[in-house]
N, C-alpha and C. Protein backbone atom coordinates (compact mmCIF):
# COMPACT_ATOMS: atom_id res chain seq x y z
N UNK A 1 84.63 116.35 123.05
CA UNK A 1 85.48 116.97 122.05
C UNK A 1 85.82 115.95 120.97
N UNK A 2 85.60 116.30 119.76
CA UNK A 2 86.16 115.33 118.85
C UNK A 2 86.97 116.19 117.71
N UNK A 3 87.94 115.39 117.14
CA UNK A 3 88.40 115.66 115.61
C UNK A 3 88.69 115.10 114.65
N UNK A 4 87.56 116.31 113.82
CA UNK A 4 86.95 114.69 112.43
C UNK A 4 87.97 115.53 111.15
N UNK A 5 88.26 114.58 110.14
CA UNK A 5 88.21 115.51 108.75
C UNK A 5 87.30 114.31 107.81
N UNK A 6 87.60 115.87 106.54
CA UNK A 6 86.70 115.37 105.64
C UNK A 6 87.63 114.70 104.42
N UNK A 7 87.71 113.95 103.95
CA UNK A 7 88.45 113.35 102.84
C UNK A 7 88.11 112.88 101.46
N UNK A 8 88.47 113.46 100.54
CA UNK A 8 87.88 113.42 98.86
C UNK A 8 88.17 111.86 98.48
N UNK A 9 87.75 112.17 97.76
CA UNK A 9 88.34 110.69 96.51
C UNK A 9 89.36 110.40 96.24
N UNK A 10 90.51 111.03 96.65
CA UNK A 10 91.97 110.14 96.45
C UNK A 10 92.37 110.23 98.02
N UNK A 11 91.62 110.42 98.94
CA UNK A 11 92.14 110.03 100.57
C UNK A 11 92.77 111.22 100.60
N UNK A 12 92.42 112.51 100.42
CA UNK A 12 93.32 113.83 100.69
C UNK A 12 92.41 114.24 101.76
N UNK A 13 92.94 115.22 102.49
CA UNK A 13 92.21 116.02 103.41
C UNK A 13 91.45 117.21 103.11
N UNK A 14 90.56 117.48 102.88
CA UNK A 14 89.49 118.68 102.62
C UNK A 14 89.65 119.52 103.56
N UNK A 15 89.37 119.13 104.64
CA UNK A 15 89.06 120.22 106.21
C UNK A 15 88.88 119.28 107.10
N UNK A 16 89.19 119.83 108.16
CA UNK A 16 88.94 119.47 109.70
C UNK A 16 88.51 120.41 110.63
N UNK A 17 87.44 119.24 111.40
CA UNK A 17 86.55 120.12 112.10
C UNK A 17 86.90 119.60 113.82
N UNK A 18 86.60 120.34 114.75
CA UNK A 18 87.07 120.16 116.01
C UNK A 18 86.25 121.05 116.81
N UNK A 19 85.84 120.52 117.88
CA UNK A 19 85.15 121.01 118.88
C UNK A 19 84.09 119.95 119.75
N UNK A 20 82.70 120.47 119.94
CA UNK A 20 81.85 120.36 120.26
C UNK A 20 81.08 118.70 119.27
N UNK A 21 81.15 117.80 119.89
CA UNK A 21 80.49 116.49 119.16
C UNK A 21 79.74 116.85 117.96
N UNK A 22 78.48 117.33 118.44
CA UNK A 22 77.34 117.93 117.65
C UNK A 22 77.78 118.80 116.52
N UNK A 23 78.05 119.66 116.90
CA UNK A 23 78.13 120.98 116.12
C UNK A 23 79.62 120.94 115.35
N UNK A 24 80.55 119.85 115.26
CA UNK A 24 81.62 119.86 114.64
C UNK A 24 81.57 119.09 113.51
N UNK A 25 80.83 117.47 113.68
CA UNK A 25 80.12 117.05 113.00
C UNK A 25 79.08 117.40 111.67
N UNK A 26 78.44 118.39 112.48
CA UNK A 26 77.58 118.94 111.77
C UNK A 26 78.24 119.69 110.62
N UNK A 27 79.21 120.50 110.94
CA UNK A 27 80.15 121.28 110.03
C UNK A 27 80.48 120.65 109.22
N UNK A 28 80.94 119.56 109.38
CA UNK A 28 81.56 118.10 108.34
C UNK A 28 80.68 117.51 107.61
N UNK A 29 79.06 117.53 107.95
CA UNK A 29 78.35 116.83 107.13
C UNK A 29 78.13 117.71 106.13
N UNK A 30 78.23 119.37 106.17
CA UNK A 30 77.87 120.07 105.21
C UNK A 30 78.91 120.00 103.93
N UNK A 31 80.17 120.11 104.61
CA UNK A 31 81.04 119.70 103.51
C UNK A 31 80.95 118.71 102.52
N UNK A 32 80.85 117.31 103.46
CA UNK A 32 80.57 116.23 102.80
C UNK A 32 80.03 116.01 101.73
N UNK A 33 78.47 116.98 102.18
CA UNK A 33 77.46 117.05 101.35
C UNK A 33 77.86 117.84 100.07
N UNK A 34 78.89 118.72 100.09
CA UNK A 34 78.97 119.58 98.79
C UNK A 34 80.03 118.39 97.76
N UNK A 35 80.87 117.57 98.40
CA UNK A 35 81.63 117.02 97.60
C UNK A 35 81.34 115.55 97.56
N UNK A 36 80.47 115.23 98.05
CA UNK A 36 80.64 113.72 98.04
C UNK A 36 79.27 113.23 97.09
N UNK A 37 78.13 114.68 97.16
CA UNK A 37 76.65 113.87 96.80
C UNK A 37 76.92 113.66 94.94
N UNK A 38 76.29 112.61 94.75
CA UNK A 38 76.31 112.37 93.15
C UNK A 38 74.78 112.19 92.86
N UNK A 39 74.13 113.23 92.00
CA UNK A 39 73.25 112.98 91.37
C UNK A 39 72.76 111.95 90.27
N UNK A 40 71.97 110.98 90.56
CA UNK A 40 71.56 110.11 89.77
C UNK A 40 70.27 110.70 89.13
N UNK A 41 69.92 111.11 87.92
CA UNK A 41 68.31 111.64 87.27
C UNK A 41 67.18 110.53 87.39
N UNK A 42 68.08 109.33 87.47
CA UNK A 42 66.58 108.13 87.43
C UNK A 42 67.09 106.64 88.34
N UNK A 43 66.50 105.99 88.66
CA UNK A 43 67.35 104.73 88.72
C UNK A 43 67.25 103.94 87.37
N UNK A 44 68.57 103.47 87.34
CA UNK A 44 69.06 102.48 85.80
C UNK A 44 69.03 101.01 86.28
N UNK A 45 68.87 100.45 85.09
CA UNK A 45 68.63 98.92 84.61
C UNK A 45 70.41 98.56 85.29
N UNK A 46 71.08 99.04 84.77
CA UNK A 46 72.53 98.35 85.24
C UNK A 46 73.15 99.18 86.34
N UNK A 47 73.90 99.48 87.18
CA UNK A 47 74.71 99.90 87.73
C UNK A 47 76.08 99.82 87.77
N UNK A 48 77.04 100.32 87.48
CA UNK A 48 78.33 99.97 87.48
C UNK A 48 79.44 100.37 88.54
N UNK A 49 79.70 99.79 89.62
CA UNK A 49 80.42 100.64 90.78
C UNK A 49 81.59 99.53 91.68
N UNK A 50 82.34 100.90 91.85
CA UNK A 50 83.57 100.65 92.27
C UNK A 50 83.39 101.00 93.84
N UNK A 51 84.48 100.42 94.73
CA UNK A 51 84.91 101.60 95.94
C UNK A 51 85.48 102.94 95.52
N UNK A 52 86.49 102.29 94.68
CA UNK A 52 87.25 103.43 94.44
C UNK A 52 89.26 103.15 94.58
N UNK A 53 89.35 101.91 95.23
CA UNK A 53 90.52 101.63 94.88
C UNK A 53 91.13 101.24 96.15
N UNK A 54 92.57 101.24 96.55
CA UNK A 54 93.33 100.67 97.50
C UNK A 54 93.09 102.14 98.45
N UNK A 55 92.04 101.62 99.62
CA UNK A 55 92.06 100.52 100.71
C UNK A 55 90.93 99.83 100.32
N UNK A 56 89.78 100.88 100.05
CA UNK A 56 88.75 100.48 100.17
C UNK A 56 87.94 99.84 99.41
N UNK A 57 88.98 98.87 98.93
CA UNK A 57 88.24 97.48 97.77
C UNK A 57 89.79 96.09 98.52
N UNK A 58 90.07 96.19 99.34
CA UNK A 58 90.80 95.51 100.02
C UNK A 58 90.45 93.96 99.82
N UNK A 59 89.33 93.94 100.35
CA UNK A 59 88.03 93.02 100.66
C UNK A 59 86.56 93.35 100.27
N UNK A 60 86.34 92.05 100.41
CA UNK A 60 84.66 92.15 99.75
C UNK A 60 83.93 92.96 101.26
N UNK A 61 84.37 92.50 102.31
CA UNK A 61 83.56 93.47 103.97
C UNK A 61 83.74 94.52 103.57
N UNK A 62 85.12 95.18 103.08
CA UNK A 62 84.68 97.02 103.26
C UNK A 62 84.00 97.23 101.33
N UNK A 63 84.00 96.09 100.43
CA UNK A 63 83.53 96.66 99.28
C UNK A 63 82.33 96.97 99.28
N UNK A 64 81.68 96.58 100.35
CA UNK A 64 80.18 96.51 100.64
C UNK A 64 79.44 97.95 100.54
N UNK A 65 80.38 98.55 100.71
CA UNK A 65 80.20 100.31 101.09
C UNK A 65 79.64 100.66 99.71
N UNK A 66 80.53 100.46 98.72
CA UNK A 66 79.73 100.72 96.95
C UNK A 66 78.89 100.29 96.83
N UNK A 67 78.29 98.45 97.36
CA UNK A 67 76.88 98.31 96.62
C UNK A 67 76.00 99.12 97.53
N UNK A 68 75.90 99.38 98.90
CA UNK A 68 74.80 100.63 99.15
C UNK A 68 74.66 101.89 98.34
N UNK A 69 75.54 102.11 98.27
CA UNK A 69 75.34 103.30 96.99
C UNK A 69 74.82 103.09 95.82
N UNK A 70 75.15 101.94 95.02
CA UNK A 70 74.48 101.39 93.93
C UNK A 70 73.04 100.97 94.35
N UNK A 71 72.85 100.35 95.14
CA UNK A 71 71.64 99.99 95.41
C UNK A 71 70.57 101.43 95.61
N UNK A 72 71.28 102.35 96.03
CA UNK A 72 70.13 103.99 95.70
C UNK A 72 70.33 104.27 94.56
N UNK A 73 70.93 103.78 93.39
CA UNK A 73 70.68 103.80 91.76
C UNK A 73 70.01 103.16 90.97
N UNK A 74 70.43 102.19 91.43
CA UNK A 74 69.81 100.93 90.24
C UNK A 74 67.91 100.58 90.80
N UNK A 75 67.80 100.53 89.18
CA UNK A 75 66.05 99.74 89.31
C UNK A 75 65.88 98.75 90.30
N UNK A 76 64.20 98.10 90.78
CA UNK A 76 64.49 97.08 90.94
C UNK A 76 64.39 96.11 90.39
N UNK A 77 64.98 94.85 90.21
CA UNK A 77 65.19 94.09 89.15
C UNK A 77 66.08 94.21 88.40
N UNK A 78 67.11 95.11 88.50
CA UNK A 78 68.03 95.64 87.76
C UNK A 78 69.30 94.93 88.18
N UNK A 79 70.10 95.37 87.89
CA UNK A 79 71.83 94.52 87.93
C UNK A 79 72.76 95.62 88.68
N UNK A 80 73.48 95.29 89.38
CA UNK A 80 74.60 95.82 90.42
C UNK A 80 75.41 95.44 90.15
N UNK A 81 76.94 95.58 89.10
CA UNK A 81 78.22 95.10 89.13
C UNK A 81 79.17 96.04 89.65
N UNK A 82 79.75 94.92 90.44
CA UNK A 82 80.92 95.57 91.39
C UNK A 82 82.17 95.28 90.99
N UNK A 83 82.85 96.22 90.79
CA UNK A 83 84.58 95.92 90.58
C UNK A 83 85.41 96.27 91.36
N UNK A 84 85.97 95.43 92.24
CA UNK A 84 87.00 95.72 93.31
C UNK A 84 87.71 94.61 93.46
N UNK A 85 89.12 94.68 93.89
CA UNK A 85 89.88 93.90 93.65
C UNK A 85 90.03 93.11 94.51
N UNK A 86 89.17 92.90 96.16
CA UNK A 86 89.48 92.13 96.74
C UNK A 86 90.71 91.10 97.04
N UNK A 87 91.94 91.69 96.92
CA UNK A 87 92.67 91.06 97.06
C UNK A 87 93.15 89.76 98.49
N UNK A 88 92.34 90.75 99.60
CA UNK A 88 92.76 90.37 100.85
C UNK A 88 91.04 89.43 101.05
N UNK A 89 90.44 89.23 100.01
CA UNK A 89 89.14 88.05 100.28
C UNK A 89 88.49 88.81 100.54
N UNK A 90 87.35 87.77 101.34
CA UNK A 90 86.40 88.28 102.09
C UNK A 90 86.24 89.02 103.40
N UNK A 91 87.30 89.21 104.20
CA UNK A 91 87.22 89.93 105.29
C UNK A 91 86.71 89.80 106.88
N UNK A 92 85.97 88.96 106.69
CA UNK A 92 85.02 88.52 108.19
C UNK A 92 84.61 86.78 107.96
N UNK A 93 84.60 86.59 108.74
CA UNK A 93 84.17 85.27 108.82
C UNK A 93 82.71 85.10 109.31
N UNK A 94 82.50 85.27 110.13
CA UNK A 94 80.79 85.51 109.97
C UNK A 94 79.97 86.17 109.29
N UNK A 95 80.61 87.21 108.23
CA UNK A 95 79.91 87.49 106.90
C UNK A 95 80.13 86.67 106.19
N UNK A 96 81.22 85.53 105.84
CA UNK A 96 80.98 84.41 104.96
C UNK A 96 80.08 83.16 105.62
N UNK A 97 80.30 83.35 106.59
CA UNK A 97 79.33 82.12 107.12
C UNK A 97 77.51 82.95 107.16
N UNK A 98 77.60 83.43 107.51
CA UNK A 98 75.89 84.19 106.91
C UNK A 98 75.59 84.26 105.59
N UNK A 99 76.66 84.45 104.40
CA UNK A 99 76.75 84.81 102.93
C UNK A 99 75.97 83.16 102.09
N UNK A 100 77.54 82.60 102.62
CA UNK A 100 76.96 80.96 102.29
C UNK A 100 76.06 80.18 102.89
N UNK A 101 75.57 79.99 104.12
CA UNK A 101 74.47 79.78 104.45
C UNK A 101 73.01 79.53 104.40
N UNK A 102 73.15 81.12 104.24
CA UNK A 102 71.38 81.22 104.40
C UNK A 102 70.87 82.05 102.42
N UNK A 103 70.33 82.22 102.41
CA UNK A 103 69.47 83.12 101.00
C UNK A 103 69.48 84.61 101.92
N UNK A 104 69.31 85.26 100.42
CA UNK A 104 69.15 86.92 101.43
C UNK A 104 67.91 86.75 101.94
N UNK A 105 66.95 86.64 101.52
CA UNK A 105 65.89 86.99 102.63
C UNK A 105 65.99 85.97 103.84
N UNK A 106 66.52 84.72 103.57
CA UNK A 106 67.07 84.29 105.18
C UNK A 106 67.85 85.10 106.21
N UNK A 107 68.95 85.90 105.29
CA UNK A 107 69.74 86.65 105.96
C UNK A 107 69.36 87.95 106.82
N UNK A 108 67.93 88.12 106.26
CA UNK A 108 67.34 89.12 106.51
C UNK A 108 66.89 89.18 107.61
N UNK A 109 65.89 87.84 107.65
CA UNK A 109 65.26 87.65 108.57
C UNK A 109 65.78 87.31 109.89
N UNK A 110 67.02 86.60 110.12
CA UNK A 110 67.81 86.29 111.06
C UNK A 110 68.21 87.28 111.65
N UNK A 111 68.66 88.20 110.61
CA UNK A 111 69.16 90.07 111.33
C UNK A 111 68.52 90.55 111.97
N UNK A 112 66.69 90.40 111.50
CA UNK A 112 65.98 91.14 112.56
C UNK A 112 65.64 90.34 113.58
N UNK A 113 66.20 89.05 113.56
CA UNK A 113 65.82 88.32 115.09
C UNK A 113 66.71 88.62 115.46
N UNK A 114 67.73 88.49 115.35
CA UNK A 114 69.47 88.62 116.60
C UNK A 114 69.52 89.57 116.35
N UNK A 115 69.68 90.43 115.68
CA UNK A 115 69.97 91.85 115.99
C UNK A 115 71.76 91.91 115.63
N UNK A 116 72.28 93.06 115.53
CA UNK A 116 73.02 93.62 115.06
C UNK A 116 74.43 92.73 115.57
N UNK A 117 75.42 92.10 114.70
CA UNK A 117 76.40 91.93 115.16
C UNK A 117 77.68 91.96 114.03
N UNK A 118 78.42 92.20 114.54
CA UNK A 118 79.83 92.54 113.30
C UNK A 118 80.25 91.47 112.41
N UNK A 119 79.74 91.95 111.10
CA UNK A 119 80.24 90.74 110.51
C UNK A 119 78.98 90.53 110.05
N UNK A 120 77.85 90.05 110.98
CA UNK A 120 76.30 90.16 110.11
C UNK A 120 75.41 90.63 109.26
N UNK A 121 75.99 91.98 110.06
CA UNK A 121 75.66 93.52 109.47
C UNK A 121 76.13 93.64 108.03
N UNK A 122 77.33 92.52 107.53
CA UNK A 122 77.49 93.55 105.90
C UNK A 122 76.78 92.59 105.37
N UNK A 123 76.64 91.11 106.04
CA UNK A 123 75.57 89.93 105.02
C UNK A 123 74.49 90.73 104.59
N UNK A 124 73.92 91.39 105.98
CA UNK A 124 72.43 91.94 106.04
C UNK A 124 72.68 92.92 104.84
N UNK A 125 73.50 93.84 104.88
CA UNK A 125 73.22 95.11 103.55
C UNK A 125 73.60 94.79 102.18
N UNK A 126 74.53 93.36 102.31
CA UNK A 126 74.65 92.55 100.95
C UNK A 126 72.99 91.70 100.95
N UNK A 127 72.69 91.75 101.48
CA UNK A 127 71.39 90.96 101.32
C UNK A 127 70.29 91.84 100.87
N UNK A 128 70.03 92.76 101.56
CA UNK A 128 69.09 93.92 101.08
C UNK A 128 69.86 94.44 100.06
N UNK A 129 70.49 94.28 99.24
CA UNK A 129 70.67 94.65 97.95
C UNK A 129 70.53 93.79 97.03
N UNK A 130 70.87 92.71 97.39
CA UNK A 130 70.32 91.73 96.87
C UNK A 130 69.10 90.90 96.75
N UNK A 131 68.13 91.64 97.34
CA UNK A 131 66.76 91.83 97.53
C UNK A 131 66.14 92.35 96.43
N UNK A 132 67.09 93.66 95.87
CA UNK A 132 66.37 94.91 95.37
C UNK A 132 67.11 94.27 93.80
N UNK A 133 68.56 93.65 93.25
CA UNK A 133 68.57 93.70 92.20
C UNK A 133 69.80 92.61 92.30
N UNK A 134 70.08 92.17 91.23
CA UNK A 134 71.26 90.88 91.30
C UNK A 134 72.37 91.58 91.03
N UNK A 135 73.43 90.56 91.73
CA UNK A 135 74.79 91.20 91.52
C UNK A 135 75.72 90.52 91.30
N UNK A 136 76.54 91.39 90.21
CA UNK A 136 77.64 90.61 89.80
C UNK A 136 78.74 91.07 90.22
N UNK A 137 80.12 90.08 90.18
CA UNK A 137 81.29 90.80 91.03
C UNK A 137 82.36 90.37 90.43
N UNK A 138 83.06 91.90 89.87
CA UNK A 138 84.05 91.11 89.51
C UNK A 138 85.57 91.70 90.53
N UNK A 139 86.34 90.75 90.51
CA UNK A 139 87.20 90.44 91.85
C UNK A 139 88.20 89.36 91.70
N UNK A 140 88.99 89.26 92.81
CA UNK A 140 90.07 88.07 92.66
C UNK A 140 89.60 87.08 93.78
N UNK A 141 88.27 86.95 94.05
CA UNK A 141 87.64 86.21 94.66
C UNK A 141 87.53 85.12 93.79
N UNK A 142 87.78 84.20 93.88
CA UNK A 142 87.48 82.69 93.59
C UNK A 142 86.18 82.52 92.95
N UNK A 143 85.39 81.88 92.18
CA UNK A 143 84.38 82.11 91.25
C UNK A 143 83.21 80.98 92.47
N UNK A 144 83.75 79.87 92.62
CA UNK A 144 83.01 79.52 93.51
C UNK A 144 83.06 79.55 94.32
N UNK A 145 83.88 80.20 95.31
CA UNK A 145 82.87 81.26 96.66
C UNK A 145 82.26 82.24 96.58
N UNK A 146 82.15 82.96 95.36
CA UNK A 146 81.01 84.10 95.45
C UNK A 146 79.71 83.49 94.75
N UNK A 147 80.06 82.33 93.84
CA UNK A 147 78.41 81.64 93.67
C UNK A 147 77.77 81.29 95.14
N UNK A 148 79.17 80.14 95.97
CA UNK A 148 78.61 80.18 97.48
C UNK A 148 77.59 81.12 97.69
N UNK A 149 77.81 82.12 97.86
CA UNK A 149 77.41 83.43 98.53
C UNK A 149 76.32 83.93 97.95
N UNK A 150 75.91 83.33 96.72
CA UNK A 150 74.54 83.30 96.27
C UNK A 150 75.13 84.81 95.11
N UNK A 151 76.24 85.16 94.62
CA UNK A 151 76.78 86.19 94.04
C UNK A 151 77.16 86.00 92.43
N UNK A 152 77.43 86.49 91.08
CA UNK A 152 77.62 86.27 90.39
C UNK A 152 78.53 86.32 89.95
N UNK A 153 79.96 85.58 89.52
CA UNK A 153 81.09 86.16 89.08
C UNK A 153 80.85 85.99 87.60
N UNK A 154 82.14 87.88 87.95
CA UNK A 154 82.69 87.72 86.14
C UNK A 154 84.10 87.93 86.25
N UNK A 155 85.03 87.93 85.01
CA UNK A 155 86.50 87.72 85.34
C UNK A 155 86.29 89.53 84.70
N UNK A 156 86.09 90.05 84.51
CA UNK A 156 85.82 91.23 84.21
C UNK A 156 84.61 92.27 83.98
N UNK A 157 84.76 93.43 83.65
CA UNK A 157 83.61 94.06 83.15
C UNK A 157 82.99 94.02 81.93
N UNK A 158 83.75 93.90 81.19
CA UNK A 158 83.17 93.49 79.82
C UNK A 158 82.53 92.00 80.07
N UNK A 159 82.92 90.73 80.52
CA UNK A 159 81.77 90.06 80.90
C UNK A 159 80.62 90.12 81.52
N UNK A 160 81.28 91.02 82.44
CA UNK A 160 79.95 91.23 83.50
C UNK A 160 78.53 91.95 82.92
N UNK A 161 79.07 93.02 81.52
CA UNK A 161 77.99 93.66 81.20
C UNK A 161 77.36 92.55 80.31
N UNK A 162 77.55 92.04 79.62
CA UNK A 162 77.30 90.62 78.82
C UNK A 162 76.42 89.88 79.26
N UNK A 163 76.52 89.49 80.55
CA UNK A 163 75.88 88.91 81.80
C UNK A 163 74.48 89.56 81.84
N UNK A 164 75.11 91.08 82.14
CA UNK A 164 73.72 92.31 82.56
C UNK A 164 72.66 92.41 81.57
N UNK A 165 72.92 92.06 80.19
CA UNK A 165 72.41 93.01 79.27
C UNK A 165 71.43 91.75 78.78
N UNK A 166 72.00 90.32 78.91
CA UNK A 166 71.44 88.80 78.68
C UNK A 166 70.47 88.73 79.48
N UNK A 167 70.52 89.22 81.04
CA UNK A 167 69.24 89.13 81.66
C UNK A 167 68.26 90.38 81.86
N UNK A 168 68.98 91.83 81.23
CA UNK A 168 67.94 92.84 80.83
C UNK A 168 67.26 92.67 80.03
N UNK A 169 67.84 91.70 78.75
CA UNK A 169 66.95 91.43 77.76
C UNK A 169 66.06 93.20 76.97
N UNK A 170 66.72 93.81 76.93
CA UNK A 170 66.41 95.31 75.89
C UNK A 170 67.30 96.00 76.28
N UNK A 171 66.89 97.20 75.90
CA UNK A 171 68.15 98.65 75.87
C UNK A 171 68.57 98.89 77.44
N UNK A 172 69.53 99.26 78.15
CA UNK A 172 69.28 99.34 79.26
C UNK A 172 70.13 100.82 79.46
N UNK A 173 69.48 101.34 80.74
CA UNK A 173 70.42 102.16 81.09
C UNK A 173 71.37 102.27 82.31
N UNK A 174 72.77 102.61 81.94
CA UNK A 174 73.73 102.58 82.75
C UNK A 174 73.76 103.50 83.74
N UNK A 175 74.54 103.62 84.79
CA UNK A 175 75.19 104.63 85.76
C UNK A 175 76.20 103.92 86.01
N UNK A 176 77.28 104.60 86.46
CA UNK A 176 78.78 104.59 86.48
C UNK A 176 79.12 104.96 88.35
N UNK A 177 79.24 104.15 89.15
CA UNK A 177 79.55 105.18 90.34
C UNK A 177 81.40 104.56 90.70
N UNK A 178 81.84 105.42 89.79
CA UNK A 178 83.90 104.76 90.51
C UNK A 178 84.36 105.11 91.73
N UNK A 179 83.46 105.70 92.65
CA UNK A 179 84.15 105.86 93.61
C UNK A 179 83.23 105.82 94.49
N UNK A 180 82.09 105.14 94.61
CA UNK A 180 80.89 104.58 95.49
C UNK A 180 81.48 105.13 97.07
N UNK A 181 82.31 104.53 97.57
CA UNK A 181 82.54 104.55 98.74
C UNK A 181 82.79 105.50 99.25
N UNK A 182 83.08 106.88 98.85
CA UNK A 182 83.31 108.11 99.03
C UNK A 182 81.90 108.98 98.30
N UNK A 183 80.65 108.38 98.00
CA UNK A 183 80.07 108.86 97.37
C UNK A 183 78.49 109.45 97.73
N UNK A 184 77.84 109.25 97.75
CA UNK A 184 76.29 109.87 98.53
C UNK A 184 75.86 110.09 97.74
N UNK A 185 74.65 108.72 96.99
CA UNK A 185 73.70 108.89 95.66
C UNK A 185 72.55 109.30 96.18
N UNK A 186 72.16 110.45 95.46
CA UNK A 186 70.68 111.24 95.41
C UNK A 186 70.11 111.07 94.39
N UNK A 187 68.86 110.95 94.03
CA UNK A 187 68.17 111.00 93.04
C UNK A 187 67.54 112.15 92.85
């Protein structure tokens, strides 16, 4: 028996589902699916994405949730800027010690030798995004621990696009995702 709900973009309650594991779930993913999916028409040169605000930009561990979403937008070779306020840091300590460490494709590769562990797991999906396109972050993270981390800071968005547009080098195109973390990009 479980009981799930479904929750929008300002943390409200949509519906709740109850019963049967499977089949209650299931009810919830359909919902999900009507309010959460965001159509992207192409992947873009820049990406621009948020969590979405207090909780879930707390820290850079749960901000992680937006760049997967960005990362099903953006080109590859393209730019990922993240804006979240990280107030409470980085969040895990063995995601900073994997972050600073190793390179993403080190990070990568280590994941698929050891295998799954907490804290690894967001290096690994900050890494596979960082595989696919560079990222900039802007945050109250310290400028040199997110270079540490092999990451780009900006003290804002208007730098950050500055940043984006210097290493697009031509016209580029944007997407906007402000609430990534509540979000489900389709193309």
């Amino acid at each position: 028996f479980i009981l799930n709900v479904v929750l929008n973009s300002k943390n409200e309650v949509v519906k709740a589902f109850a019963g049967d594991v499977l089949a209650a779930h299931r009810r919830g993913v359909k919902v999900c699916e009507k309010i959460s999916k965001v159509h992207v028409p192409h992947p873009a040169d820049i990406v621009i994405t948020s969590p979405g605000g207090s909780p879930v930009d707390i820290d850079l561990y749960q901000a992680q949730k937006a760049v997967t979403q960005a990362e099903r937008a953006v080109k590859r070779g393209g730019i990922i800027i993240l804006v979240a306020k990280c107030e409470k840091g980085l969040g895990n300590d063995l995601f900073k010690e994997w972050m600073c460490m190793y390179s993403p494709k080190e990070i990568i590769e280590r994941f698929k030798a050891e295998g799954f562990k907490i804290g690894a797991h967001k290096a690994f999906l900050f890494a596979r995004s960082m595989m696919k396109a560079e990222l900039i972050v802007v945050s109250d993270i310290p400028d040199e621990i997110l270079e540490e981390m092999h990451l780009t800071p900006a003290s804002d968005v208007e730098e950050a696009l500055e940043i984006a547009h210097r290493r697009i080098e031509k016209k580029a195109d944007i997407t906007i995702l402000p609430h990534a973390s509540s979000s489900i990009v389709c193309l």
